[in-house]
N, C-alpha and C. Protein backbone atom coordinates (compact mmCIF):
# COMPACT_ATOMS: atom_id res chain seq x y z
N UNK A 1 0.84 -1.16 0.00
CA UNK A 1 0.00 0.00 0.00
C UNK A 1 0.89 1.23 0.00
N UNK A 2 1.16 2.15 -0.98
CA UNK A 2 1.95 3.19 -1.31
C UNK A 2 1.11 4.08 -0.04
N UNK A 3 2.10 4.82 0.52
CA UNK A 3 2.12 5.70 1.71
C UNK A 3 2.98 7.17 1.78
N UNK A 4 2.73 8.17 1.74
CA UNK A 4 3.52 9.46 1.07
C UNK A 4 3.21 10.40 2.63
N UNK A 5 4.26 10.25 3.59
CA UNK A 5 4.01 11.01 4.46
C UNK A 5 4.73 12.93 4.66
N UNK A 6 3.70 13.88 5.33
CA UNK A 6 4.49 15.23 4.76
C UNK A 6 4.23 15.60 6.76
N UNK A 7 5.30 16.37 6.99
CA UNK A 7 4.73 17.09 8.62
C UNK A 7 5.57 16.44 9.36
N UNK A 8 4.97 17.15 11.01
CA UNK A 8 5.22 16.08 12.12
C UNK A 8 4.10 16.05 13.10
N UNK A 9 4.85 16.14 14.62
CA UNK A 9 3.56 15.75 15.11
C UNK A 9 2.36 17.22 15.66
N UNK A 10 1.31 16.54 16.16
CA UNK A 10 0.88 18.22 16.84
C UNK A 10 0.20 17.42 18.27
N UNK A 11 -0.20 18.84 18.65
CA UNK A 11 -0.53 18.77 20.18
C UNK A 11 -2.20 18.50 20.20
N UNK A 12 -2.68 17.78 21.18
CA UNK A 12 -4.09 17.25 20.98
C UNK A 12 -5.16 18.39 21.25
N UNK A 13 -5.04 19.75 21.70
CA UNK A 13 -5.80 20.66 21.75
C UNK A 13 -6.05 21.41 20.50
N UNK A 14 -5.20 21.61 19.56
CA UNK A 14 -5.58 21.82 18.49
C UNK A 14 -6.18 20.59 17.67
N UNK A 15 -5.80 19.38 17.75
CA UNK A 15 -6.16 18.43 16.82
C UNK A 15 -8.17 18.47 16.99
N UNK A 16 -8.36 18.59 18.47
CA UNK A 16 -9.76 18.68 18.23
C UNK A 16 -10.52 19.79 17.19
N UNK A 17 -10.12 21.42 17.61
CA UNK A 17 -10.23 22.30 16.55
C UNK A 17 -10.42 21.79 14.82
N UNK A 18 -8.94 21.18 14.50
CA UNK A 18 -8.72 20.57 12.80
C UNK A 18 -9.77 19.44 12.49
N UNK A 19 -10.07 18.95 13.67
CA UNK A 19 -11.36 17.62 13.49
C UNK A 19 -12.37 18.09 13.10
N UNK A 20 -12.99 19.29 13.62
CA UNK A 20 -13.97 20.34 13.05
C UNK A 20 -14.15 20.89 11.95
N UNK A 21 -12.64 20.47 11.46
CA UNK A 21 -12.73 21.48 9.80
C UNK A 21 -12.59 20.50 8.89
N UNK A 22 -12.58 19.56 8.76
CA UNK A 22 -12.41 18.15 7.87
C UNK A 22 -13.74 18.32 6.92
N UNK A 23 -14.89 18.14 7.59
CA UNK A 23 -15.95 18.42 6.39
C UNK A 23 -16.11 19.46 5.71
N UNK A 24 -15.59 20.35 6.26
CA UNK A 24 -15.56 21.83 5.63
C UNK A 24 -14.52 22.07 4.21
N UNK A 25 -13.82 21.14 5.02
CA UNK A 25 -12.30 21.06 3.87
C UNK A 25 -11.73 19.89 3.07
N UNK A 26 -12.96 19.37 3.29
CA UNK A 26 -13.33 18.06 2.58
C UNK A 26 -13.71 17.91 0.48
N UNK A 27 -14.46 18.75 0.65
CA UNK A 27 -14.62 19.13 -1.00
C UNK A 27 -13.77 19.33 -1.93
N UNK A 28 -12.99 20.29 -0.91
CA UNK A 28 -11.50 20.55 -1.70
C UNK A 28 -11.12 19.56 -2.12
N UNK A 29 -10.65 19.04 -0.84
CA UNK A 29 -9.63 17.40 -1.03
C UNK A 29 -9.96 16.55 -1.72
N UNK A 30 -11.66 16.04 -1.99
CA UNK A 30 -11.86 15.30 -3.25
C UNK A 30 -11.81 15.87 -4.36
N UNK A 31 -12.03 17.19 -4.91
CA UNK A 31 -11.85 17.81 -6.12
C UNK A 31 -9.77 17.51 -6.57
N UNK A 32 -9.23 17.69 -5.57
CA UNK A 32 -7.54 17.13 -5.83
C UNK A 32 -7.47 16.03 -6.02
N UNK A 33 -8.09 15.27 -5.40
CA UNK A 33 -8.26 13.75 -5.81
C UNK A 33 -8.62 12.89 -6.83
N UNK A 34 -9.81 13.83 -7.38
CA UNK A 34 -10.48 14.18 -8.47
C UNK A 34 -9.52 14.29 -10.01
N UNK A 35 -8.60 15.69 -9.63
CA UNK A 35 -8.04 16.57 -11.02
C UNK A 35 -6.59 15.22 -10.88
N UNK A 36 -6.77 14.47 -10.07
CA UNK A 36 -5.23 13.80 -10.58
C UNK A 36 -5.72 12.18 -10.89
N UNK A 37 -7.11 11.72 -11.34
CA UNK A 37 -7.95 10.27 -11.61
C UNK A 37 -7.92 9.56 -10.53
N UNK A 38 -8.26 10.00 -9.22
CA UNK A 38 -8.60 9.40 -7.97
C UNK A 38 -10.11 9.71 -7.43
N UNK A 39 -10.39 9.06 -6.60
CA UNK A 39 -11.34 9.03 -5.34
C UNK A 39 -10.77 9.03 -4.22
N UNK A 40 -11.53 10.54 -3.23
CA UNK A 40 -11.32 10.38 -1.79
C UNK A 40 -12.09 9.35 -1.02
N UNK A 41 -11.88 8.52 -0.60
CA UNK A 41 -12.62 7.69 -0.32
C UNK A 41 -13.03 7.63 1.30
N UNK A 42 -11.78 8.27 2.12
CA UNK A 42 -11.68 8.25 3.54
C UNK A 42 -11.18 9.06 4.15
N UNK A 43 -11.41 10.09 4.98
CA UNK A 43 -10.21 11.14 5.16
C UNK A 43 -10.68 10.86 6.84
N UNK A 44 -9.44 10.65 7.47
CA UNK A 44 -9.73 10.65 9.37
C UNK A 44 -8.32 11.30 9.88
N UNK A 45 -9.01 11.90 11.04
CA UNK A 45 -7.85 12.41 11.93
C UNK A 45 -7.65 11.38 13.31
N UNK A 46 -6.69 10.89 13.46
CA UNK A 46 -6.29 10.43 14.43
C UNK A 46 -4.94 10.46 15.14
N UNK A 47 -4.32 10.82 16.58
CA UNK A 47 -2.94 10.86 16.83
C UNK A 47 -2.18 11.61 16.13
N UNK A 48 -2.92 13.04 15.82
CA UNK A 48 -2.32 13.82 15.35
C UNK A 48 -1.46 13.20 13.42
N UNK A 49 -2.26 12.53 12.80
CA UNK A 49 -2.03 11.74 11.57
C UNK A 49 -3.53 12.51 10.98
N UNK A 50 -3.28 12.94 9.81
CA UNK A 50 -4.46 13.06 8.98
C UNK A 50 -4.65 12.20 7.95
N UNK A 51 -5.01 11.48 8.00
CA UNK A 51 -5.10 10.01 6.80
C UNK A 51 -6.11 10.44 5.61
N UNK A 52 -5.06 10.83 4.57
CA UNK A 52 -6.46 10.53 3.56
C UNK A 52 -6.07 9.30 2.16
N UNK A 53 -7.17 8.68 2.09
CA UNK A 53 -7.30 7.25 1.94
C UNK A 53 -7.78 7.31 0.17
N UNK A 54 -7.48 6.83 -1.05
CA UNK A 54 -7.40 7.66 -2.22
C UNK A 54 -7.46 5.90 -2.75
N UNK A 55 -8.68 5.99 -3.82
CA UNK A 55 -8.66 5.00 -4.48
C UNK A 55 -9.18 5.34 -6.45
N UNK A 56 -8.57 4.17 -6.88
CA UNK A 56 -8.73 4.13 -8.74
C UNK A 56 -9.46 3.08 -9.01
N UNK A 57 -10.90 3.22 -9.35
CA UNK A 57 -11.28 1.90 -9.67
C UNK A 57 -10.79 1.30 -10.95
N UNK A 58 -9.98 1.81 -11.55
CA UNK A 58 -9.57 1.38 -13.16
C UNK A 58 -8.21 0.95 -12.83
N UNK A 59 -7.26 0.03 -11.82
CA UNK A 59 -5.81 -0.32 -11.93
C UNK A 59 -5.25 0.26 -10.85
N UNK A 60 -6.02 0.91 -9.45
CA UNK A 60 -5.64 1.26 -8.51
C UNK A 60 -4.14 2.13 -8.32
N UNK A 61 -4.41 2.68 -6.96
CA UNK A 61 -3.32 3.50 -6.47
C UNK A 61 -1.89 3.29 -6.59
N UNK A 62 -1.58 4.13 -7.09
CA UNK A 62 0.48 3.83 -7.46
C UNK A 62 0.98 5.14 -6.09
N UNK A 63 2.18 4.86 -5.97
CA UNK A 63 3.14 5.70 -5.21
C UNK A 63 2.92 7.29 -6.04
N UNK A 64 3.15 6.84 -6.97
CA UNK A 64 2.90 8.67 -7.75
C UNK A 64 1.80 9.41 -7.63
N UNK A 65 0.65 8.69 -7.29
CA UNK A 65 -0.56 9.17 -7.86
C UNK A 65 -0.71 9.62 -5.86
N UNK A 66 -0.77 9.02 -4.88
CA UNK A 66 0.19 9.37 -3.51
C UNK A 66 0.79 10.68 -3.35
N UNK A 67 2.19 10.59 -4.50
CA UNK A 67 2.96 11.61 -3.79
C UNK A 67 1.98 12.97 -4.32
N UNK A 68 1.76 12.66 -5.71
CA UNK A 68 1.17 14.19 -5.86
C UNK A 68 -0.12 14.48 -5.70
N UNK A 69 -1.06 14.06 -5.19
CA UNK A 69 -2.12 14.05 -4.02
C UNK A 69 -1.78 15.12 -2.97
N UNK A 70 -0.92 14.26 -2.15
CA UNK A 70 -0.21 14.74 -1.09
C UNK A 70 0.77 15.81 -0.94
N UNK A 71 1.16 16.43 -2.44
CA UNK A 71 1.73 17.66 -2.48
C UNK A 71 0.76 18.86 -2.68
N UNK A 72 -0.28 18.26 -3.15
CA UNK A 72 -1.22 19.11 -3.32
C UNK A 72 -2.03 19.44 -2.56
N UNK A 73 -2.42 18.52 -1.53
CA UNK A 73 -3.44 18.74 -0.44
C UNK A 73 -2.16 19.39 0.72
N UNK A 74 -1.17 19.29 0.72
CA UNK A 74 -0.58 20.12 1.76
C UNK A 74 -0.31 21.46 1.83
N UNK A 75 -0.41 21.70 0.09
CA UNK A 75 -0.10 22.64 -0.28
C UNK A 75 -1.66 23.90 0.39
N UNK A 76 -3.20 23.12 -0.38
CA UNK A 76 -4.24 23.35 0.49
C UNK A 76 -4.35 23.46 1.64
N UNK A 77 -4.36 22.81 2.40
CA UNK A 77 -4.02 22.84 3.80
C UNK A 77 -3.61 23.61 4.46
N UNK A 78 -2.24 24.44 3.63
CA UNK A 78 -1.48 25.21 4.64
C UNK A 78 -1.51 26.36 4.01
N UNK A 79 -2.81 26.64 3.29
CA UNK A 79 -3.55 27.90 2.48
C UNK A 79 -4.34 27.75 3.16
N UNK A 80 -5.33 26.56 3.96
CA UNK A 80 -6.90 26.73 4.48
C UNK A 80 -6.11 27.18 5.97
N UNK A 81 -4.85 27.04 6.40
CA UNK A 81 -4.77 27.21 7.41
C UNK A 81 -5.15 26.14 8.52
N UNK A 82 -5.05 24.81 7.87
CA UNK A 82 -5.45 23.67 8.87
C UNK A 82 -4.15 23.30 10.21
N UNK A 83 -4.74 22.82 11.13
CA UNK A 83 -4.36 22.80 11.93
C UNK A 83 -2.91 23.65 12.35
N UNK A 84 -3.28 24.38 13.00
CA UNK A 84 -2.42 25.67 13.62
C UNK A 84 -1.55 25.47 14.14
N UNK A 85 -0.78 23.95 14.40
CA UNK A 85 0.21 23.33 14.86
C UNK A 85 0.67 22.03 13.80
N UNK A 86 1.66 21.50 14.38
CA UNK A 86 2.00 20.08 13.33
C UNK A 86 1.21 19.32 13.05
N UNK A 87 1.12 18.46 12.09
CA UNK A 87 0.77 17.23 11.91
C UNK A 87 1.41 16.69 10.98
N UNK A 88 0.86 15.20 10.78
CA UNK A 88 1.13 14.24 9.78
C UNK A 88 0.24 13.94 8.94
N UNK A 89 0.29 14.36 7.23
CA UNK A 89 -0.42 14.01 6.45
C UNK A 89 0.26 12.67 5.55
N UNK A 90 -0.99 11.66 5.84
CA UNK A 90 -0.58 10.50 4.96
C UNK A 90 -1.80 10.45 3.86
N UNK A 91 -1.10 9.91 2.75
CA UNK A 91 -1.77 9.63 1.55
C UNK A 91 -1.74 8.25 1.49
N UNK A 92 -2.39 7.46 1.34
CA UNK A 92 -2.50 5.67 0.87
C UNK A 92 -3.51 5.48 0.05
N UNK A 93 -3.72 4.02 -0.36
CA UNK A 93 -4.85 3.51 -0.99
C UNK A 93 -5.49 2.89 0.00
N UNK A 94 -6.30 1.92 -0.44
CA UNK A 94 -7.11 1.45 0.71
C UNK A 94 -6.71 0.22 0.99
N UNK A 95 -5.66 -0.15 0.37
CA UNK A 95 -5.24 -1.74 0.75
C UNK A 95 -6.30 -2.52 -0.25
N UNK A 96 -5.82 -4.24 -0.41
CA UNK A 96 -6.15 -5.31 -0.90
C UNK A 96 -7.51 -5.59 0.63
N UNK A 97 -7.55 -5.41 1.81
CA UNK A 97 -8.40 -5.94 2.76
C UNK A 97 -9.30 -4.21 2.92
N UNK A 98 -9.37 -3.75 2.46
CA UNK A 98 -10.19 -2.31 2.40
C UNK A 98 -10.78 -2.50 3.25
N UNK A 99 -11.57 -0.99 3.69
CA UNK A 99 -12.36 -0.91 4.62
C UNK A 99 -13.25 -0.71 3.77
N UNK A 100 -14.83 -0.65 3.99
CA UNK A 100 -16.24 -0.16 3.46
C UNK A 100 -16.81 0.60 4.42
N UNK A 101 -16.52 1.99 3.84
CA UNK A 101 -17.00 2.82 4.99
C UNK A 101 -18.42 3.35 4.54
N UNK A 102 -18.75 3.12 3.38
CA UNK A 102 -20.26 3.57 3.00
C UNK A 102 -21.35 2.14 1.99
N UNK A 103 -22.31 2.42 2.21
CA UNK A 103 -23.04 1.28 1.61
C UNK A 103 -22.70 1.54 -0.17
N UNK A 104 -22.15 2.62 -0.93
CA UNK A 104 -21.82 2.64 -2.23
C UNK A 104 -20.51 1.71 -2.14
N UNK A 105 -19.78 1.18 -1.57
CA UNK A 105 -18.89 0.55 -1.27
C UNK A 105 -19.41 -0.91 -1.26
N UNK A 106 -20.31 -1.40 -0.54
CA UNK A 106 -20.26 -2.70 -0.78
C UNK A 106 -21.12 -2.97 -1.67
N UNK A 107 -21.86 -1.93 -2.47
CA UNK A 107 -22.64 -2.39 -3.60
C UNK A 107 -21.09 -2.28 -4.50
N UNK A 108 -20.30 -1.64 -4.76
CA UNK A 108 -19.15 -1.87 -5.58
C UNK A 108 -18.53 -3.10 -5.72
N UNK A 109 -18.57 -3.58 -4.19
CA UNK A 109 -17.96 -4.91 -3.98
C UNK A 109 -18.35 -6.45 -3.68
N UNK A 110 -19.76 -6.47 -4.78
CA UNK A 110 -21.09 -7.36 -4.19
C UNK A 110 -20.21 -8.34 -4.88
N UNK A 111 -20.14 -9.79 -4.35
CA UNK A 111 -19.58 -10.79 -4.56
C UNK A 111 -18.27 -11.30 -4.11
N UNK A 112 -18.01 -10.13 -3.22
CA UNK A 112 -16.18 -10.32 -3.26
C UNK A 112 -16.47 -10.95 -1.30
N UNK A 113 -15.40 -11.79 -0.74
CA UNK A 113 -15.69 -11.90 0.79
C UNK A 113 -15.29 -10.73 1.32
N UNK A 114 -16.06 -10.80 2.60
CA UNK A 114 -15.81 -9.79 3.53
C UNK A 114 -15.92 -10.41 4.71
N UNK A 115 -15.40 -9.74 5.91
CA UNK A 115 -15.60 -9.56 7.28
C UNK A 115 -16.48 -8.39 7.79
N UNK A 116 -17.73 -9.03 8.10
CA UNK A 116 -18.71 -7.40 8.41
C UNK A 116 -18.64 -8.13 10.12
N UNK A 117 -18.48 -6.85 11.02
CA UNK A 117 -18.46 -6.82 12.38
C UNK A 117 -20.35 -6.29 12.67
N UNK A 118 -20.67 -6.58 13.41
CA UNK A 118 -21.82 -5.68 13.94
C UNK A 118 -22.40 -6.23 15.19
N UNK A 119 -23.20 -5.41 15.89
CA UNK A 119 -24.28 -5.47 16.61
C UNK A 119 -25.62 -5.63 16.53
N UNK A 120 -26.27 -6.64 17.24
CA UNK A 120 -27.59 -7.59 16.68
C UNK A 120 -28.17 -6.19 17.46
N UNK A 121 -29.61 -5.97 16.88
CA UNK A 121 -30.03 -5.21 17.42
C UNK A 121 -30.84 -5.71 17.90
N UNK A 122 -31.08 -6.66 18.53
CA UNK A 122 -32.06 -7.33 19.75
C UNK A 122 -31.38 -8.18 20.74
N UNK A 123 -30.27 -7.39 21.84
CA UNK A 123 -30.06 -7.82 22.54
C UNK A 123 -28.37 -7.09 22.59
N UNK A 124 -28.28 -6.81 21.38
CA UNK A 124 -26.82 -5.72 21.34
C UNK A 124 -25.63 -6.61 21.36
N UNK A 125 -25.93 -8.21 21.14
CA UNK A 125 -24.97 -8.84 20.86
C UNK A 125 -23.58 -8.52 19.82
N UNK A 126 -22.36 -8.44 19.80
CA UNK A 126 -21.46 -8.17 18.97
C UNK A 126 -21.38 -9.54 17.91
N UNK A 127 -21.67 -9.34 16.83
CA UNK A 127 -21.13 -10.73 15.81
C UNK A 127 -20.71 -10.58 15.10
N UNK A 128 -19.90 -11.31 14.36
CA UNK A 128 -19.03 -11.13 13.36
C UNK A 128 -19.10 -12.26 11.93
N UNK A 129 -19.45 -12.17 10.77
CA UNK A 129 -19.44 -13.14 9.62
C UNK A 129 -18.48 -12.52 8.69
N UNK A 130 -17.75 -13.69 8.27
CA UNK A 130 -16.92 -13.71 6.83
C UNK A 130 -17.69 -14.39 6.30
N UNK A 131 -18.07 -13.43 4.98
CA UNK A 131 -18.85 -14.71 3.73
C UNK A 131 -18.64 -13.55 2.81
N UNK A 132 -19.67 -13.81 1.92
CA UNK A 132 -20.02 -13.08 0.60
C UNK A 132 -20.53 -12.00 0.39
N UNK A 133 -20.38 -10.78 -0.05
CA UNK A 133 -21.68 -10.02 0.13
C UNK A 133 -22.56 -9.80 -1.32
N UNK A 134 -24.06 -9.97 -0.83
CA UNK A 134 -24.76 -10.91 -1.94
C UNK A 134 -25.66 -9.68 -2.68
N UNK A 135 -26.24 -8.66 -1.31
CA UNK A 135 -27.08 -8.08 -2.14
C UNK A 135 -26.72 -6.55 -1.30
N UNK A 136 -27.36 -5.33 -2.05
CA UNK A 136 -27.50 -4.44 -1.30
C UNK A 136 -28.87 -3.55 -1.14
N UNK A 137 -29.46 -3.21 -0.01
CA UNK A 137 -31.00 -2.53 -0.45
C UNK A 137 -30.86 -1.50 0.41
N UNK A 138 -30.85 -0.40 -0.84
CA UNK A 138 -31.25 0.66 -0.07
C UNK A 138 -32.26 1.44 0.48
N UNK A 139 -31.91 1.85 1.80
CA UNK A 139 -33.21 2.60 2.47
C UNK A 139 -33.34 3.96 2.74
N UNK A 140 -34.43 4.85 3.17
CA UNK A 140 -34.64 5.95 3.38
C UNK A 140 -33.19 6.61 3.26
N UNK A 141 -32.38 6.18 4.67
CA UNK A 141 -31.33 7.13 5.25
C UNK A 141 -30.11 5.82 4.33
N UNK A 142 -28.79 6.48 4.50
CA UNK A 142 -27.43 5.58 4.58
C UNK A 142 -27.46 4.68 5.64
N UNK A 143 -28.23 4.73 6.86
CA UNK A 143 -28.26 4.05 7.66
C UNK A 143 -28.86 2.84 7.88
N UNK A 144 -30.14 3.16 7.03
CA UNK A 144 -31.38 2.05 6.86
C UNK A 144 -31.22 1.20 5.58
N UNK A 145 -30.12 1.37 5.13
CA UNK A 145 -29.77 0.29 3.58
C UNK A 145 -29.29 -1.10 4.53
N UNK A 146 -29.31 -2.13 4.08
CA UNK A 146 -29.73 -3.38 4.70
C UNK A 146 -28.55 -4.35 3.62
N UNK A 147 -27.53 -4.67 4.09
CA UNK A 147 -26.69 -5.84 3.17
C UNK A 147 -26.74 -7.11 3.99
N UNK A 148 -26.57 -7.51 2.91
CA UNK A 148 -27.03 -8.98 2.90
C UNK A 148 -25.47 -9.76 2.58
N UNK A 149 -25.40 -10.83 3.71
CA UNK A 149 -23.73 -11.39 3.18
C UNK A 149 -24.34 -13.09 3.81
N UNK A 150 -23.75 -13.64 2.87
CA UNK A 150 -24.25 -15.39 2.59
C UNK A 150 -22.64 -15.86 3.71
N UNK A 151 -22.47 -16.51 4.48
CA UNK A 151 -21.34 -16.64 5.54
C UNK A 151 -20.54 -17.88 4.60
N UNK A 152 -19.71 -17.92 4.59
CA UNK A 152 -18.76 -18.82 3.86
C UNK A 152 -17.88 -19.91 3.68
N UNK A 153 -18.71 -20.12 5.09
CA UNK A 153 -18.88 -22.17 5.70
C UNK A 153 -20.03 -22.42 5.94
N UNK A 154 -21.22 -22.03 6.23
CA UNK A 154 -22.41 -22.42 6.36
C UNK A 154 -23.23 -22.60 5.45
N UNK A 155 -23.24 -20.94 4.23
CA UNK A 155 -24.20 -20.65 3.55
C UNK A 155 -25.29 -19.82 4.48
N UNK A 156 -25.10 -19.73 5.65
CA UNK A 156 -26.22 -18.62 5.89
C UNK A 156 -26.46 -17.52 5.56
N UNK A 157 -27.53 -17.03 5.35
CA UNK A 157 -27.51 -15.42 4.66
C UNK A 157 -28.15 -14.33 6.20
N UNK A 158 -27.18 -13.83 6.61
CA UNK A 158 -27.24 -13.29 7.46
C UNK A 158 -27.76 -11.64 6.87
N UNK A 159 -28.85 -10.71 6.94
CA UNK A 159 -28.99 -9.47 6.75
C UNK A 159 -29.08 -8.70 7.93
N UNK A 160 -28.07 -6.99 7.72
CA UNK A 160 -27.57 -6.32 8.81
C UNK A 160 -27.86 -5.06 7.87
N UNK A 161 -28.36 -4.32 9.13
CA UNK A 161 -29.03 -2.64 8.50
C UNK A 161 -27.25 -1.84 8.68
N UNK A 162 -27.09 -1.39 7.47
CA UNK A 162 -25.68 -0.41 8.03
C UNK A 162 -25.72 0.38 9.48
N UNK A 163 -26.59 0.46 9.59
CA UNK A 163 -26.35 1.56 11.09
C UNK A 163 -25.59 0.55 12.30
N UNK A 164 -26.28 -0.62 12.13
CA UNK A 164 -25.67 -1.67 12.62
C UNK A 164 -24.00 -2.10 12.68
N UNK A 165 -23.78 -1.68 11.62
CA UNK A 165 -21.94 -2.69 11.33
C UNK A 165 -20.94 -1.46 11.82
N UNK A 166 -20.97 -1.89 12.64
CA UNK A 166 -19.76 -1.23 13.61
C UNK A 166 -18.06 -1.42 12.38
N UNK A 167 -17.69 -2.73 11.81
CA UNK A 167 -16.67 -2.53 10.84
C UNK A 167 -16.99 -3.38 9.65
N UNK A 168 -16.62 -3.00 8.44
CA UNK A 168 -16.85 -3.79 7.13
C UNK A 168 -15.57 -3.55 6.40
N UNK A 169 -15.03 -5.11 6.26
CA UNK A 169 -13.75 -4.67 5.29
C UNK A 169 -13.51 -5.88 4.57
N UNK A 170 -12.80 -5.59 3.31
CA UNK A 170 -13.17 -6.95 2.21
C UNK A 170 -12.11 -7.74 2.86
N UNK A 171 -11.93 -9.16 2.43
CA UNK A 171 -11.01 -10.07 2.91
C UNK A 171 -9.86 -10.47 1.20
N UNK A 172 -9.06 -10.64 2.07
CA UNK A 172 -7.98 -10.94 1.12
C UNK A 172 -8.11 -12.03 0.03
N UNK A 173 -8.02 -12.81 -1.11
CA UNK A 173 -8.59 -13.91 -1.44
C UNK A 173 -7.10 -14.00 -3.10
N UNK A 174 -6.72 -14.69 -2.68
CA UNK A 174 -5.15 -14.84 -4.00
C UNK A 174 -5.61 -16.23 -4.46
């Protein structure tokens, strides 16, 4: 997974402040993502690290397509005036085991295995299935879309409302 890091570290009283401005300064960052044949796919602040997460559905993320992302959004950044102290901006792809952070995501990835984590919502049990993911239906909200994943020793078809899945990420398969 190509990784293009720029900065250092910062102090956690500002990092809350810069957490605040991520959606704000979010548009930008996919329009850069955008003008160089990418998708923002994920942008998080954590430990003073600003991760933004950049995918190609046509032959995926190279180191280049990384570095100049990441020259460009720093360059933004330190025009928007983000975080008023250090940080660390990383650029990556999403990896071969991706995360699915939105239900347009696992309709992208209907057929491929996954590991979906969640909580039963009758009783708040934590469970976890690796299988397939078979279908996707969407509802009112992002929250109320409902995937469906067939488990991949049983055959059970287990269905979980997104609001539910605490983590969803594809599984490796060579």
């Amino acid at each position: 997974m190509p990784t293009f890091f720029v900065g250092a570290e910062t102090t956690t009283s500002t990092m809350t402040q810069a957490t605040s401005r991520i959606a704000e300064l979010r548009p930008e960052l996919e329009q850069i993502a955008a003008a160089n044949g990418c998708e923002l796919v994920h942008v998080e602040l954590k430990g003073g690290v600003l991760r933004l997460i950049l995918d190609k559905p046509e032959g995926g993320v190279t180191l280049a397509d990384c570095e100049v992302v990441s020259k460009q959004s720093s360059a933004y950044l330190d025009v928007a005036d983000f975080g008023r102290s250090r940080y660390v901006l990383e650029v990556s792809s999403p990896g071969l085991d991706r995360e699915l952070y939105k239900p347009a995501d696992v309709e992208r990835f209907l057929g491929r295995l996954a590991r979906v984590a969640f909580t039963e919502p009758e009783g708040g049990k934590k469970k976890t299935i690796v299988g397939r993911l078979q279908e996707l239906h969407p509802g009112e909200s992002e929250g109320e879309a409902r995937v469906v994943v067939t488990d991949d020793k049983t055959g059970e078809r287990t269905e979980v409302l997104w609001k539910d899945i605490r983590n969803a990420r594809l599984e490796i398969e060579l």
